[in-house]
PDB file of N, CA and C in Angstrom:
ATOM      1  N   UNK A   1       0.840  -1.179   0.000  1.00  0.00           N
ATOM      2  CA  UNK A   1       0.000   0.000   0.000  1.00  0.00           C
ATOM      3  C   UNK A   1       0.886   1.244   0.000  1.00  0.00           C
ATOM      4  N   UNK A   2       0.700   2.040  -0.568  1.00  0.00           N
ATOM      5  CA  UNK A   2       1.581   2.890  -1.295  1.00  0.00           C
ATOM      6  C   UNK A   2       0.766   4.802  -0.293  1.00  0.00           C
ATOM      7  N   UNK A   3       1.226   5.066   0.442  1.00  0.00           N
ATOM      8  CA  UNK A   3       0.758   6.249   1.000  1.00  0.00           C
ATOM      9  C   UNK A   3       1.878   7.436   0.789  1.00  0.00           C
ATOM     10  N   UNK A   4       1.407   8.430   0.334  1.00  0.00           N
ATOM     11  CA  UNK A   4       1.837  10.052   0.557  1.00  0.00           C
ATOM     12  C   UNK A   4       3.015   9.800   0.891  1.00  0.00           C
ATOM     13  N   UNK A   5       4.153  10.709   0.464  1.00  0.00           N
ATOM     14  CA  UNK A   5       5.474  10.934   1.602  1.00  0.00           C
ATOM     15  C   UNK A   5       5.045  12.075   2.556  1.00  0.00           C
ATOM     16  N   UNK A   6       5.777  12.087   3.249  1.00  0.00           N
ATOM     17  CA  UNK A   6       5.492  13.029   4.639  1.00  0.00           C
ATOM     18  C   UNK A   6       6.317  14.071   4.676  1.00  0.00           C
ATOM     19  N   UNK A   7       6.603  15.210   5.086  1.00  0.00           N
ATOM     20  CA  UNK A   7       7.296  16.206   5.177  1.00  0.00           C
ATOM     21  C   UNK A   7       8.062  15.939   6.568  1.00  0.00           C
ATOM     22  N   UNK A   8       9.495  15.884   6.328  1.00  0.00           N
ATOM     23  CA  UNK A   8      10.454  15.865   7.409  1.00  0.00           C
ATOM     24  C   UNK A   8      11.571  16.460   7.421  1.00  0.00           C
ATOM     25  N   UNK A   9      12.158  16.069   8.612  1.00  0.00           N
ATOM     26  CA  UNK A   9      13.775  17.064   8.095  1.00  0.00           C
ATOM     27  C   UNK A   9      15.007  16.382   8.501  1.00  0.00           C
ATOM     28  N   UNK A  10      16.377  16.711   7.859  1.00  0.00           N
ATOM     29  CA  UNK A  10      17.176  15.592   8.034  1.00  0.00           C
ATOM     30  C   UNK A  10      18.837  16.705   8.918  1.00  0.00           C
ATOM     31  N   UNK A  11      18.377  16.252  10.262  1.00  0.00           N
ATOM     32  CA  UNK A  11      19.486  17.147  10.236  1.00  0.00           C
ATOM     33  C   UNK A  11      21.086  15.821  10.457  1.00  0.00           C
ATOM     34  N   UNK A  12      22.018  16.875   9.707  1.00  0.00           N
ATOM     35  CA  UNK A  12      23.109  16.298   9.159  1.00  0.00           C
ATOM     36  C   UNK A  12      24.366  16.860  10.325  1.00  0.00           C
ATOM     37  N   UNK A  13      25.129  16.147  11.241  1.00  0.00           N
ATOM     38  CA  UNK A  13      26.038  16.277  12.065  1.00  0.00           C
ATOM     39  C   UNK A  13      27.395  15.694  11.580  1.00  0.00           C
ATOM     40  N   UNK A  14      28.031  17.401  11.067  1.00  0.00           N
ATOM     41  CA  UNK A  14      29.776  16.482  10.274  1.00  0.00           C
ATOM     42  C   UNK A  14      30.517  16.670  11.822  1.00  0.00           C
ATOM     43  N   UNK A  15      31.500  15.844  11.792  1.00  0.00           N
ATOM     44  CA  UNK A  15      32.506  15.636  12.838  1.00  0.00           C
ATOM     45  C   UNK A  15      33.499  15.353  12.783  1.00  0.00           C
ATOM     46  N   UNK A  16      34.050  14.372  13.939  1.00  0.00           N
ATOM     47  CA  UNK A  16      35.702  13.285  13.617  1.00  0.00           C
ATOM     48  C   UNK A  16      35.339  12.967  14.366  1.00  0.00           C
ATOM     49  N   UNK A  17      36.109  11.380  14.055  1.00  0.00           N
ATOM     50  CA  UNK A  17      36.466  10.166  15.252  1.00  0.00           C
ATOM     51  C   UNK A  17      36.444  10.780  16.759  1.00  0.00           C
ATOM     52  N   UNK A  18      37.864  11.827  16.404  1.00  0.00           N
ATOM     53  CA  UNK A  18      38.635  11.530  18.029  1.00  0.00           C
ATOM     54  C   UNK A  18      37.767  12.817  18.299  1.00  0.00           C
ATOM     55  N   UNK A  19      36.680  13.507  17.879  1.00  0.00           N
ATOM     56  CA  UNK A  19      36.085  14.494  18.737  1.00  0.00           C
ATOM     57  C   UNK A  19      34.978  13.887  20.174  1.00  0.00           C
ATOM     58  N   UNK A  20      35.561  14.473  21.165  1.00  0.00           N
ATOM     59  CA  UNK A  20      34.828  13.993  22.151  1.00  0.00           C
ATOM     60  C   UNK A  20      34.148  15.407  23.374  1.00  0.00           C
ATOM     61  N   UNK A  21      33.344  14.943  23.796  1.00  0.00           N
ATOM     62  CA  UNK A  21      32.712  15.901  25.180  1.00  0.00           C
ATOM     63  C   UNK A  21      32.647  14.501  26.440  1.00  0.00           C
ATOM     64  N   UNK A  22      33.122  15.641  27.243  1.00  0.00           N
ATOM     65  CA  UNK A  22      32.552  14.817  29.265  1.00  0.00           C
ATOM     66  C   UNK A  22      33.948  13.649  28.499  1.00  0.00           C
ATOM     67  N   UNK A  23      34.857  12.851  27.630  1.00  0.00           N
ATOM     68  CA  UNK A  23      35.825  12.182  27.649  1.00  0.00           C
ATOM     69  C   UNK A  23      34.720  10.725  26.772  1.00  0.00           C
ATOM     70  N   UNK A  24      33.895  10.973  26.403  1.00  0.00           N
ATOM     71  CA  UNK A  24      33.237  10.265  25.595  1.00  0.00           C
ATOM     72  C   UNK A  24      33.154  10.740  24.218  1.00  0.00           C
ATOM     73  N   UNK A  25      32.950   9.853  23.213  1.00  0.00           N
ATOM     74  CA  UNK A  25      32.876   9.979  22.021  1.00  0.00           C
ATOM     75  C   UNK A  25      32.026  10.553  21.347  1.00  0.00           C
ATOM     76  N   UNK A  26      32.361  11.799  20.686  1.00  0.00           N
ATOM     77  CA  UNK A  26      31.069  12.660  20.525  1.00  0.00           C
ATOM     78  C   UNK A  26      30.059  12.047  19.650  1.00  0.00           C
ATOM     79  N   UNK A  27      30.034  11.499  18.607  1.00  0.00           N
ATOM     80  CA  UNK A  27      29.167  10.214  18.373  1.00  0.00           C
ATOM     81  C   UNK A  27      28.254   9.309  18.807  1.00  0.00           C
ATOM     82  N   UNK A  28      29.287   8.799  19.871  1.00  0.00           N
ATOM     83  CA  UNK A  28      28.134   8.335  20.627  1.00  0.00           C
ATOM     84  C   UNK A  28      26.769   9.002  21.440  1.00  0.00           C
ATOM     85  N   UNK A  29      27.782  10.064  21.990  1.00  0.00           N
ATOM     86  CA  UNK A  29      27.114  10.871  23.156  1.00  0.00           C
ATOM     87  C   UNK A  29      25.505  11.273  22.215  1.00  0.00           C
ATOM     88  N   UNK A  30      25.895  11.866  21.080  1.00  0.00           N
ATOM     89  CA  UNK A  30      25.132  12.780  20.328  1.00  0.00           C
ATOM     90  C   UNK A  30      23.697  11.268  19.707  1.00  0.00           C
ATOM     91  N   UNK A  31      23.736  10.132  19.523  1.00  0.00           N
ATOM     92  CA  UNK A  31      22.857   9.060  19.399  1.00  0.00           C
ATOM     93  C   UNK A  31      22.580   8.889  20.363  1.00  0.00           C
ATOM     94  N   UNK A  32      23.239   8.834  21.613  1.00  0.00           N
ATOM     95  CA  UNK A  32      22.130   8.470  22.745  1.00  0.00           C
ATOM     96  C   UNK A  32      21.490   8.853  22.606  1.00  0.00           C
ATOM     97  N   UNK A  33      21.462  10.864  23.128  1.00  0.00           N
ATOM     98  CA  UNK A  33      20.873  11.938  23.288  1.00  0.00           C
ATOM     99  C   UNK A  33      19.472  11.443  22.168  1.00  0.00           C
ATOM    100  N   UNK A  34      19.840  11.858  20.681  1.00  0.00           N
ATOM    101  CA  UNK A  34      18.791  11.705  20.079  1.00  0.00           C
ATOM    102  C   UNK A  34      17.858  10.349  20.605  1.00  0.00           C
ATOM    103  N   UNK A  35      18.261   9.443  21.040  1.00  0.00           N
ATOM    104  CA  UNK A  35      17.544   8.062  21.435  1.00  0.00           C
ATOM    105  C   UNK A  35      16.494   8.318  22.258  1.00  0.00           C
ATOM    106  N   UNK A  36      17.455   9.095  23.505  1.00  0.00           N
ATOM    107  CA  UNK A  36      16.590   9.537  24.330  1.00  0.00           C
ATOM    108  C   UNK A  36      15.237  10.435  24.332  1.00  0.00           C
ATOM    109  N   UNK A  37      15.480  11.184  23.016  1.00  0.00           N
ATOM    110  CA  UNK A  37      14.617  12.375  22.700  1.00  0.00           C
ATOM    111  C   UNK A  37      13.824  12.223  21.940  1.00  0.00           C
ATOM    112  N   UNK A  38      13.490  10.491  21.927  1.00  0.00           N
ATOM    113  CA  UNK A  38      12.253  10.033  21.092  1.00  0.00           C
ATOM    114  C   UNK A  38      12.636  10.147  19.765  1.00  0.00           C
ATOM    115  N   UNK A  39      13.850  10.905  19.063  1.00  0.00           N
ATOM    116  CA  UNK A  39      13.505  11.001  17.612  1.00  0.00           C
ATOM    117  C   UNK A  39      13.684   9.640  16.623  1.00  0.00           C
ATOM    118  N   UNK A  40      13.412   9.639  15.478  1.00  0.00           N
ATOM    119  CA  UNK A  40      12.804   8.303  15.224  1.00  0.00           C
ATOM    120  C   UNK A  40      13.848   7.857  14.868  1.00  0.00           C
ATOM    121  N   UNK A  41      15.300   7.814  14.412  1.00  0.00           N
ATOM    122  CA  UNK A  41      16.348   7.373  14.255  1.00  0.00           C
ATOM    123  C   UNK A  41      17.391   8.069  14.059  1.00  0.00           C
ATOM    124  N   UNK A  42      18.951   7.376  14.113  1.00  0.00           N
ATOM    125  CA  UNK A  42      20.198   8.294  13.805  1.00  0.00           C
ATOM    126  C   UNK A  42      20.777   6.895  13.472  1.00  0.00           C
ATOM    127  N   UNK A  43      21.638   7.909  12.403  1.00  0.00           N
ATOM    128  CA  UNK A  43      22.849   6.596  11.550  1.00  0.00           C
ATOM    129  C   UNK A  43      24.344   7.439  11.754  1.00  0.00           C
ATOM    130  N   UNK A  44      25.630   7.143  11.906  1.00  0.00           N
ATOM    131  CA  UNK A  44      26.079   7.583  12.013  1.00  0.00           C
ATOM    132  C   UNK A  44      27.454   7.251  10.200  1.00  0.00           C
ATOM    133  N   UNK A  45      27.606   7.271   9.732  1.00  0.00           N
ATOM    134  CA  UNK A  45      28.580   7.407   8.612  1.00  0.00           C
ATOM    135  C   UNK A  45      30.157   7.936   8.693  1.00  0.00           C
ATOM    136  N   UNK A  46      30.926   6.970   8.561  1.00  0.00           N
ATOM    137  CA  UNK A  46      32.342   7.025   8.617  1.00  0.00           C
ATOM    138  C   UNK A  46      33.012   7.229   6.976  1.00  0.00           C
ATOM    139  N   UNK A  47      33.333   8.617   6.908  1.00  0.00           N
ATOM    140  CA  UNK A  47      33.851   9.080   5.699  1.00  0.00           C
ATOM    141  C   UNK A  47      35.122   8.498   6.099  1.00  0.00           C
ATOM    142  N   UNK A  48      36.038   8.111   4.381  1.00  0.00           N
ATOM    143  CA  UNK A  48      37.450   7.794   3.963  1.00  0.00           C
ATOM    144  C   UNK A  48      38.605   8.957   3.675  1.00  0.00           C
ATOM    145  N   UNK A  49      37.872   9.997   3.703  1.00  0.00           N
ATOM    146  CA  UNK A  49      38.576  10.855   3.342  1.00  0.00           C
ATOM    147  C   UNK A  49      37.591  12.289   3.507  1.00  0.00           C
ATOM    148  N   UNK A  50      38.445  13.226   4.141  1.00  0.00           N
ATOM    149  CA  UNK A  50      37.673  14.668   4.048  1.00  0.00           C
ATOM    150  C   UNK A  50      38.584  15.463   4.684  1.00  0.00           C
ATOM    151  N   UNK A  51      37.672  16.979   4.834  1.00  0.00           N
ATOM    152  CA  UNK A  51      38.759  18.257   5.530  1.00  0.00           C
ATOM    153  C   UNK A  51      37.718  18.856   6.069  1.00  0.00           C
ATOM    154  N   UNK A  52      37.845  19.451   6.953  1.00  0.00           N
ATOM    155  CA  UNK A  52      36.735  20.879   7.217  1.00  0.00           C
ATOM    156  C   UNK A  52      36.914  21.818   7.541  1.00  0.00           C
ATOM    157  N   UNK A  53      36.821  23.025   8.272  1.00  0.00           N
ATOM    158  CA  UNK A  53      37.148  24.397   8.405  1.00  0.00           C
ATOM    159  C   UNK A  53      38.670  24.962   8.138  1.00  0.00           C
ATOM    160  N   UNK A  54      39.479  23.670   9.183  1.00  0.00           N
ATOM    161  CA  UNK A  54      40.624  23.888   8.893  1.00  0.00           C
ATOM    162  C   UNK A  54      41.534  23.640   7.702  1.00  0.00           C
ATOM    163  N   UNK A  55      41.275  23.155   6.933  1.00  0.00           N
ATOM    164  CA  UNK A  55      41.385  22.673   5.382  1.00  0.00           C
ATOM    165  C   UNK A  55      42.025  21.398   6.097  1.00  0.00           C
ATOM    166  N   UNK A  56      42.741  20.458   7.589  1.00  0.00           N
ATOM    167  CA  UNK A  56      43.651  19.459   7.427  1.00  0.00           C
ATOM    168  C   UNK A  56      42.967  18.760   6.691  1.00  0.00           C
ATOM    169  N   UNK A  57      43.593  17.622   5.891  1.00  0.00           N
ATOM    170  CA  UNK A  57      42.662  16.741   4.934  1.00  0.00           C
ATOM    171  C   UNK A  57      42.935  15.214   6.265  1.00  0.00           C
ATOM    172  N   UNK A  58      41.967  14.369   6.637  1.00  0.00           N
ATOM    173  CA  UNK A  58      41.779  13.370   7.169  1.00  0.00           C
ATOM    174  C   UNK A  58      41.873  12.629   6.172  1.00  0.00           C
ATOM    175  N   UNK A  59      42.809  11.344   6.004  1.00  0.00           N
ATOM    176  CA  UNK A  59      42.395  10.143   5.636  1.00  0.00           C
ATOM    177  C   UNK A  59      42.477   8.739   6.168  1.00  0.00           C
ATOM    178  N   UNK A  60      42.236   7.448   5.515  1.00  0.00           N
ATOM    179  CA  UNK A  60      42.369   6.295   5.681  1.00  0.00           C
ATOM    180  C   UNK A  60      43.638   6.137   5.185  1.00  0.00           C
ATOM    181  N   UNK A  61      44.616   5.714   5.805  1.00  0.00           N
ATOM    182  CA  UNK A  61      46.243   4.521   5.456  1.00  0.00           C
ATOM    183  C   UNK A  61      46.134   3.454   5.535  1.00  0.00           C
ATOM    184  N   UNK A  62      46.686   2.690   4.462  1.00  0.00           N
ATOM    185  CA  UNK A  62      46.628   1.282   4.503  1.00  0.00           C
ATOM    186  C   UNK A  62      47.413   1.058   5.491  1.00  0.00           C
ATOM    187  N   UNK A  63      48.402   1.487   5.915  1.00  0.00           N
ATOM    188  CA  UNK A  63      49.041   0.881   7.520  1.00  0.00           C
ATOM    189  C   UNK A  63      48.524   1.411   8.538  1.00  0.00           C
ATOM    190  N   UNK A  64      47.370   2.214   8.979  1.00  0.00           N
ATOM    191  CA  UNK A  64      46.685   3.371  10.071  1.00  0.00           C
ATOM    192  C   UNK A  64      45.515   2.990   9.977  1.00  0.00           C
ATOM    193  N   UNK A  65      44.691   2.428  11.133  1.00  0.00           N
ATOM    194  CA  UNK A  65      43.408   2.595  11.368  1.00  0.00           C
ATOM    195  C   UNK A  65      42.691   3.398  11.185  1.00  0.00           C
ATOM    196  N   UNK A  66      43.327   4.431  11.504  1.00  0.00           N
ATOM    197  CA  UNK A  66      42.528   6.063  12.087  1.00  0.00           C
ATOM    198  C   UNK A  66      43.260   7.051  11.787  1.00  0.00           C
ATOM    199  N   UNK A  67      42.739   8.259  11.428  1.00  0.00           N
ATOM    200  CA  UNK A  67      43.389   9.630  11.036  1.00  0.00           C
ATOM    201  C   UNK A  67      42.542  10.609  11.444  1.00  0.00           C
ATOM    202  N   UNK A  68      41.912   9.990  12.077  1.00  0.00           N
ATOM    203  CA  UNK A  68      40.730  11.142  12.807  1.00  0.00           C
ATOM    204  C   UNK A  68      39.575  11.179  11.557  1.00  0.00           C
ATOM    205  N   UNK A  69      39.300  10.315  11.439  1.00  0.00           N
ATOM    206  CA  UNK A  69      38.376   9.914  10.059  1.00  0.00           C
ATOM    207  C   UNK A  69      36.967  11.120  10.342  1.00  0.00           C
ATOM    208  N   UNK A  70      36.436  11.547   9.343  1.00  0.00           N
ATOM    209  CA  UNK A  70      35.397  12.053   8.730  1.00  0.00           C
ATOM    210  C   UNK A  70      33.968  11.473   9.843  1.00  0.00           C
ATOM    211  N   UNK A  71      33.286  11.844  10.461  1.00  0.00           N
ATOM    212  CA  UNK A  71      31.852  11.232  10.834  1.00  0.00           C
ATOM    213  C   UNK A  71      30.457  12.228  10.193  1.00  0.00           C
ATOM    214  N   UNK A  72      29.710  11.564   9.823  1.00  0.00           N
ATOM    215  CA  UNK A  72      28.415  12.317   9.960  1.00  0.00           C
ATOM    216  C   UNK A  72      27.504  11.691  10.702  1.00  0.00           C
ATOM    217  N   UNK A  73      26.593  12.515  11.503  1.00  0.00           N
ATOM    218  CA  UNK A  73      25.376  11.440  12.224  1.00  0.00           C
ATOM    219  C   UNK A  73      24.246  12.441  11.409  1.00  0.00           C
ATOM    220  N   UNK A  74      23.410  11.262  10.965  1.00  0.00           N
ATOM    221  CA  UNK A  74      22.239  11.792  10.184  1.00  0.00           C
ATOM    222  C   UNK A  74      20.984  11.377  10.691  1.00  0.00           C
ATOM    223  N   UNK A  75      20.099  12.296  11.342  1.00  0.00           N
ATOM    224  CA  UNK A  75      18.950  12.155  11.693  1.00  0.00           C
ATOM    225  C   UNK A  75      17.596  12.821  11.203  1.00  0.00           C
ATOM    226  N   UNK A  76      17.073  11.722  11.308  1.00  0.00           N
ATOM    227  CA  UNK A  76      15.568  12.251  10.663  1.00  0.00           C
ATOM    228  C   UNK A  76      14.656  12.064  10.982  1.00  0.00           C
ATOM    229  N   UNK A  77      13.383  13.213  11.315  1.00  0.00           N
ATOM    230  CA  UNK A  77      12.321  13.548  11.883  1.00  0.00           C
ATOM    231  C   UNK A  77      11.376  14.661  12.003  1.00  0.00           C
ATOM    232  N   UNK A  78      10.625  14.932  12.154  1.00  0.00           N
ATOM    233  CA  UNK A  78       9.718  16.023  11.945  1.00  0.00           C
ATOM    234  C   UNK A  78      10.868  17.491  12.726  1.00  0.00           C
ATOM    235  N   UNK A  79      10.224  18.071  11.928  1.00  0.00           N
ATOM    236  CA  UNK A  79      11.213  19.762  11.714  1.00  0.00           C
ATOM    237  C   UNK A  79      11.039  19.936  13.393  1.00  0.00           C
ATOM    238  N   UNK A  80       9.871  19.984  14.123  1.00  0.00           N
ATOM    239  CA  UNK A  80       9.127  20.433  15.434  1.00  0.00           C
ATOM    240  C   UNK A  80      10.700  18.960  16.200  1.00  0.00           C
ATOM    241  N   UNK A  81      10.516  18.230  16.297  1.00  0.00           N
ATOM    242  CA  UNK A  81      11.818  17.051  16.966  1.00  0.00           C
ATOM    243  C   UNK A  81      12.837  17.675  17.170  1.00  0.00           C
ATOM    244  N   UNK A  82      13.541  18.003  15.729  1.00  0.00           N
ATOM    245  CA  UNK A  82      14.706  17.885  15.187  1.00  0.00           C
ATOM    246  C   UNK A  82      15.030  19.639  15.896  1.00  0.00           C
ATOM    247  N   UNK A  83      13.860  20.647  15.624  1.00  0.00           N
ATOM    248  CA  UNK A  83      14.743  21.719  16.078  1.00  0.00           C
ATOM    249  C   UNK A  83      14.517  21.692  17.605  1.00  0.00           C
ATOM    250  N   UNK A  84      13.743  20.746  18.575  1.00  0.00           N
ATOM    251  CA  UNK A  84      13.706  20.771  19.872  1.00  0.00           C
ATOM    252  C   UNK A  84      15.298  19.936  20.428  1.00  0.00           C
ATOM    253  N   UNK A  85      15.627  19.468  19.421  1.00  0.00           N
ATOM    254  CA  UNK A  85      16.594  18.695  19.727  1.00  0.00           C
ATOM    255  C   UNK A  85      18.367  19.753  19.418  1.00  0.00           C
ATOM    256  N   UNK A  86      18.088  20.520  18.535  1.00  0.00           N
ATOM    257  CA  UNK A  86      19.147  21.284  18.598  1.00  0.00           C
ATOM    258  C   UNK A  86      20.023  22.086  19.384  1.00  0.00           C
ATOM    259  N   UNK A  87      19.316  22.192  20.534  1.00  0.00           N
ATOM    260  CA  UNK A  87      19.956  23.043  21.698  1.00  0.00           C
ATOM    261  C   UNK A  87      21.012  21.620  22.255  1.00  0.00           C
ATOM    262  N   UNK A  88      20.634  20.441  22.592  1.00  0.00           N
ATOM    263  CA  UNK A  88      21.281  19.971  22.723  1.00  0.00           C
ATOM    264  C   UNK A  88      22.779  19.323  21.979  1.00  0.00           C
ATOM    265  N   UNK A  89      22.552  18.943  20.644  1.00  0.00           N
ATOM    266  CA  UNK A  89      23.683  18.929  19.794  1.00  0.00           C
ATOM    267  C   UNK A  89      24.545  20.615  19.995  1.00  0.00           C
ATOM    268  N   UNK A  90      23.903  21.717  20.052  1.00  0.00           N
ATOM    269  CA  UNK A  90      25.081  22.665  20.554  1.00  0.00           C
ATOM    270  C   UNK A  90      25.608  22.594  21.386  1.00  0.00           C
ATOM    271  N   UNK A  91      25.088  22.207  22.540  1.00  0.00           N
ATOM    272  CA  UNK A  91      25.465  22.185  24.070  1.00  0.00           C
ATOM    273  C   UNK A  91      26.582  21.064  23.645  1.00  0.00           C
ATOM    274  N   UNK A  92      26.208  20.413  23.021  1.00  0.00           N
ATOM    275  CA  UNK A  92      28.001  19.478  22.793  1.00  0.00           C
ATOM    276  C   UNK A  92      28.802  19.833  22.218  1.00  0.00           C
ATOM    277  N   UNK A  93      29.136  20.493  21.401  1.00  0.00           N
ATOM    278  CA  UNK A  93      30.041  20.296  19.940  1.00  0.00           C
ATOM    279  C   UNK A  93      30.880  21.823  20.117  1.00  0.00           C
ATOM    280  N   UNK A  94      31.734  21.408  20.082  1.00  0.00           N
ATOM    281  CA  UNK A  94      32.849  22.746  20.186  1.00  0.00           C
ATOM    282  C   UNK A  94      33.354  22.909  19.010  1.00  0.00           C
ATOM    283  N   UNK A  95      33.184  22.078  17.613  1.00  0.00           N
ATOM    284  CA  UNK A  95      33.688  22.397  16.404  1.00  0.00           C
ATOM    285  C   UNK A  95      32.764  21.301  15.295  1.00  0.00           C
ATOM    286  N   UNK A  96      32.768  21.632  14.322  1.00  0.00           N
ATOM    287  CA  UNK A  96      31.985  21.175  13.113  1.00  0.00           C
ATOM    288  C   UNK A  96      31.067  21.819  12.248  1.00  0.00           C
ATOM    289  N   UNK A  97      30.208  21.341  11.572  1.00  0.00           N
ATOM    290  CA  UNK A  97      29.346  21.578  11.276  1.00  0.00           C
ATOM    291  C   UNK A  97      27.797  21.224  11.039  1.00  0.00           C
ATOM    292  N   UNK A  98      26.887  21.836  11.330  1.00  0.00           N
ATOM    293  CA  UNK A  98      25.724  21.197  11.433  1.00  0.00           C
ATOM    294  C   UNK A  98      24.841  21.363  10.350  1.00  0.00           C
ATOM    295  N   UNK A  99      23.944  20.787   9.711  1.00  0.00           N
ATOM    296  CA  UNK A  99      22.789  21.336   8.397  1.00  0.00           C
ATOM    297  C   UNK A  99      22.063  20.788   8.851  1.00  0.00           C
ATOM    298  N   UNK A 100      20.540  21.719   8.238  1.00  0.00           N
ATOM    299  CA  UNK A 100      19.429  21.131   8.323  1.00  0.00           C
ATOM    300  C   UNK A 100      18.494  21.206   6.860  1.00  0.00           C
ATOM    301  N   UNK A 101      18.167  20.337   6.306  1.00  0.00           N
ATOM    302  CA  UNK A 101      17.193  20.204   5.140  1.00  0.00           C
ATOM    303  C   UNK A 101      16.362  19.315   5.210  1.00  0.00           C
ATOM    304  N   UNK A 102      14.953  20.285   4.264  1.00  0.00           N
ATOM    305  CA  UNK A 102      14.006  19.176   4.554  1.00  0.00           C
ATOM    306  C   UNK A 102      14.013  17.980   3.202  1.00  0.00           C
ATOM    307  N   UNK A 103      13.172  16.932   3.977  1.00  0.00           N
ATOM    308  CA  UNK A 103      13.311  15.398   3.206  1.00  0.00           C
ATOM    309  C   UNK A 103      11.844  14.910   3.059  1.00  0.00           C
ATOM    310  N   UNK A 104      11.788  14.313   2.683  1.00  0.00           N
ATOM    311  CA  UNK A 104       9.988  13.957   2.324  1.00  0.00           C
ATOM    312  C   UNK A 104      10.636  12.161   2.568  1.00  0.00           C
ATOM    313  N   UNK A 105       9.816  11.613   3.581  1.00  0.00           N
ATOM    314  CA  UNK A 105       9.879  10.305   3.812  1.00  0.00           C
ATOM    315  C   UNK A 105       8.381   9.707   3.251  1.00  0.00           C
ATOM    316  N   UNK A 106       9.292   8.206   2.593  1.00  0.00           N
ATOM    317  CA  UNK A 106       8.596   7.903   1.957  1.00  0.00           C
ATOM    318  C   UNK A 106       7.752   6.326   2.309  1.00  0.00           C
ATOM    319  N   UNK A 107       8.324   6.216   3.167  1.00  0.00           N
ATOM    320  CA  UNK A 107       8.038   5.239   4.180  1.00  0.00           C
ATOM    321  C   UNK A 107       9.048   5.028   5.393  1.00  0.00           C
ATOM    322  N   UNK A 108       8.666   4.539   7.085  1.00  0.00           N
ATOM    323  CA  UNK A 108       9.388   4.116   7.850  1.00  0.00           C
ATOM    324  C   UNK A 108       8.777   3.155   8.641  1.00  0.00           C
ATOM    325  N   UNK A 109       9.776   2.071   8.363  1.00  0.00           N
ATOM    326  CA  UNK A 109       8.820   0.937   9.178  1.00  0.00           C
ATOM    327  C   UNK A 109       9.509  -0.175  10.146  1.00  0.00           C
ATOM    328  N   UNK A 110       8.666  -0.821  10.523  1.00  0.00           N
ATOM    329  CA  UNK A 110       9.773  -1.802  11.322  1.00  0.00           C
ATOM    330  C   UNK A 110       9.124  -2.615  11.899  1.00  0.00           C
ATOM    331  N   UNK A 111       9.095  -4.212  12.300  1.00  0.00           N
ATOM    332  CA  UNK A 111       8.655  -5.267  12.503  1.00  0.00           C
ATOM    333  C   UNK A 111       8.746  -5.669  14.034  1.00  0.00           C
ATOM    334  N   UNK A 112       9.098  -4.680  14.773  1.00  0.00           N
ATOM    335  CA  UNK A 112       8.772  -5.016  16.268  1.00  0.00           C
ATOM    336  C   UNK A 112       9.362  -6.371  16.797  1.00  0.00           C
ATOM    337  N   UNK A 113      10.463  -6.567  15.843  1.00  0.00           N
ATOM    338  CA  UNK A 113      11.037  -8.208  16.092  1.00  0.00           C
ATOM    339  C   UNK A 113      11.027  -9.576  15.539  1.00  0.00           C
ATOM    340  N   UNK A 114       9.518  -9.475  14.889  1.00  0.00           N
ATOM    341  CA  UNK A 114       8.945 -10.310  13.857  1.00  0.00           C
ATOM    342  C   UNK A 114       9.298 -10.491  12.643  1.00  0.00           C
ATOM    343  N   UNK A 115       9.548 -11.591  12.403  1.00  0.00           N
ATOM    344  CA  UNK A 115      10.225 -11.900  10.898  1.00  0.00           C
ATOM    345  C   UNK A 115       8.636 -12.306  10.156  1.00  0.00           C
ATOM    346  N   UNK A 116       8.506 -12.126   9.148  1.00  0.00           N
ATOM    347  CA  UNK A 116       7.522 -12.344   7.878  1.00  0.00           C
ATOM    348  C   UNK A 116       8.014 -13.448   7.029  1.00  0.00           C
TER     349      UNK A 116
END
């Protein structure tokens, strides 16, 4: 059954690995939070390569785990969520960048555990 997309918004959290608040991983910290705040999901995305304000360029080495790799956490949810939720992503983040655009969802679903 095929219904309407919905009007939503996707806000987009760029970062790094080793950025942290309170000695925790700002990543993490920032998915709890949203968890906690009811919004309907967060993914977090590990870029191979990038730069940001400061132009350093981050990458992946084939002999290096880590270079302070690229993160985005991308969440999505009604505009009214997402900007109640913004005071808190400031209250963390001492550097990055944040966006917000809207997204039209076109379905979200989920099986409560149950396989079909």
């Amino acid at each position: 059954m095929h219904t309407p997309p919905k009007d939503a918004a996707r806000l987009c959290i760029y970062t790094g690995e080793n950025d942290t608040s309170d000695g925790r991983p700002l990543y993490e910290l920032l998915v709890e939070k949203a968890r906690h705040a009811g919004l309907a999901g967060a993914t977090v995305l590990r870029g191979i390569s990038g730069f940001g304000a400061n132009s350093r360029v981050h990458t992946l080495k084939v002999l290096r785990l880590s270079e302070d790799l690229p993160l985005v956490i991308e969440i999505i949810d009604s505009r009214e969520k997402i900007d109640a939720f913004l005071p808190q992503v400031d209250s963390l983040m001492r550097e990055g960048l944040v966006t917000l655009e809207p997204v039209q969802v076109i379905f979200y679903r989920h099986n409560d555990g149950h396989k079909e």
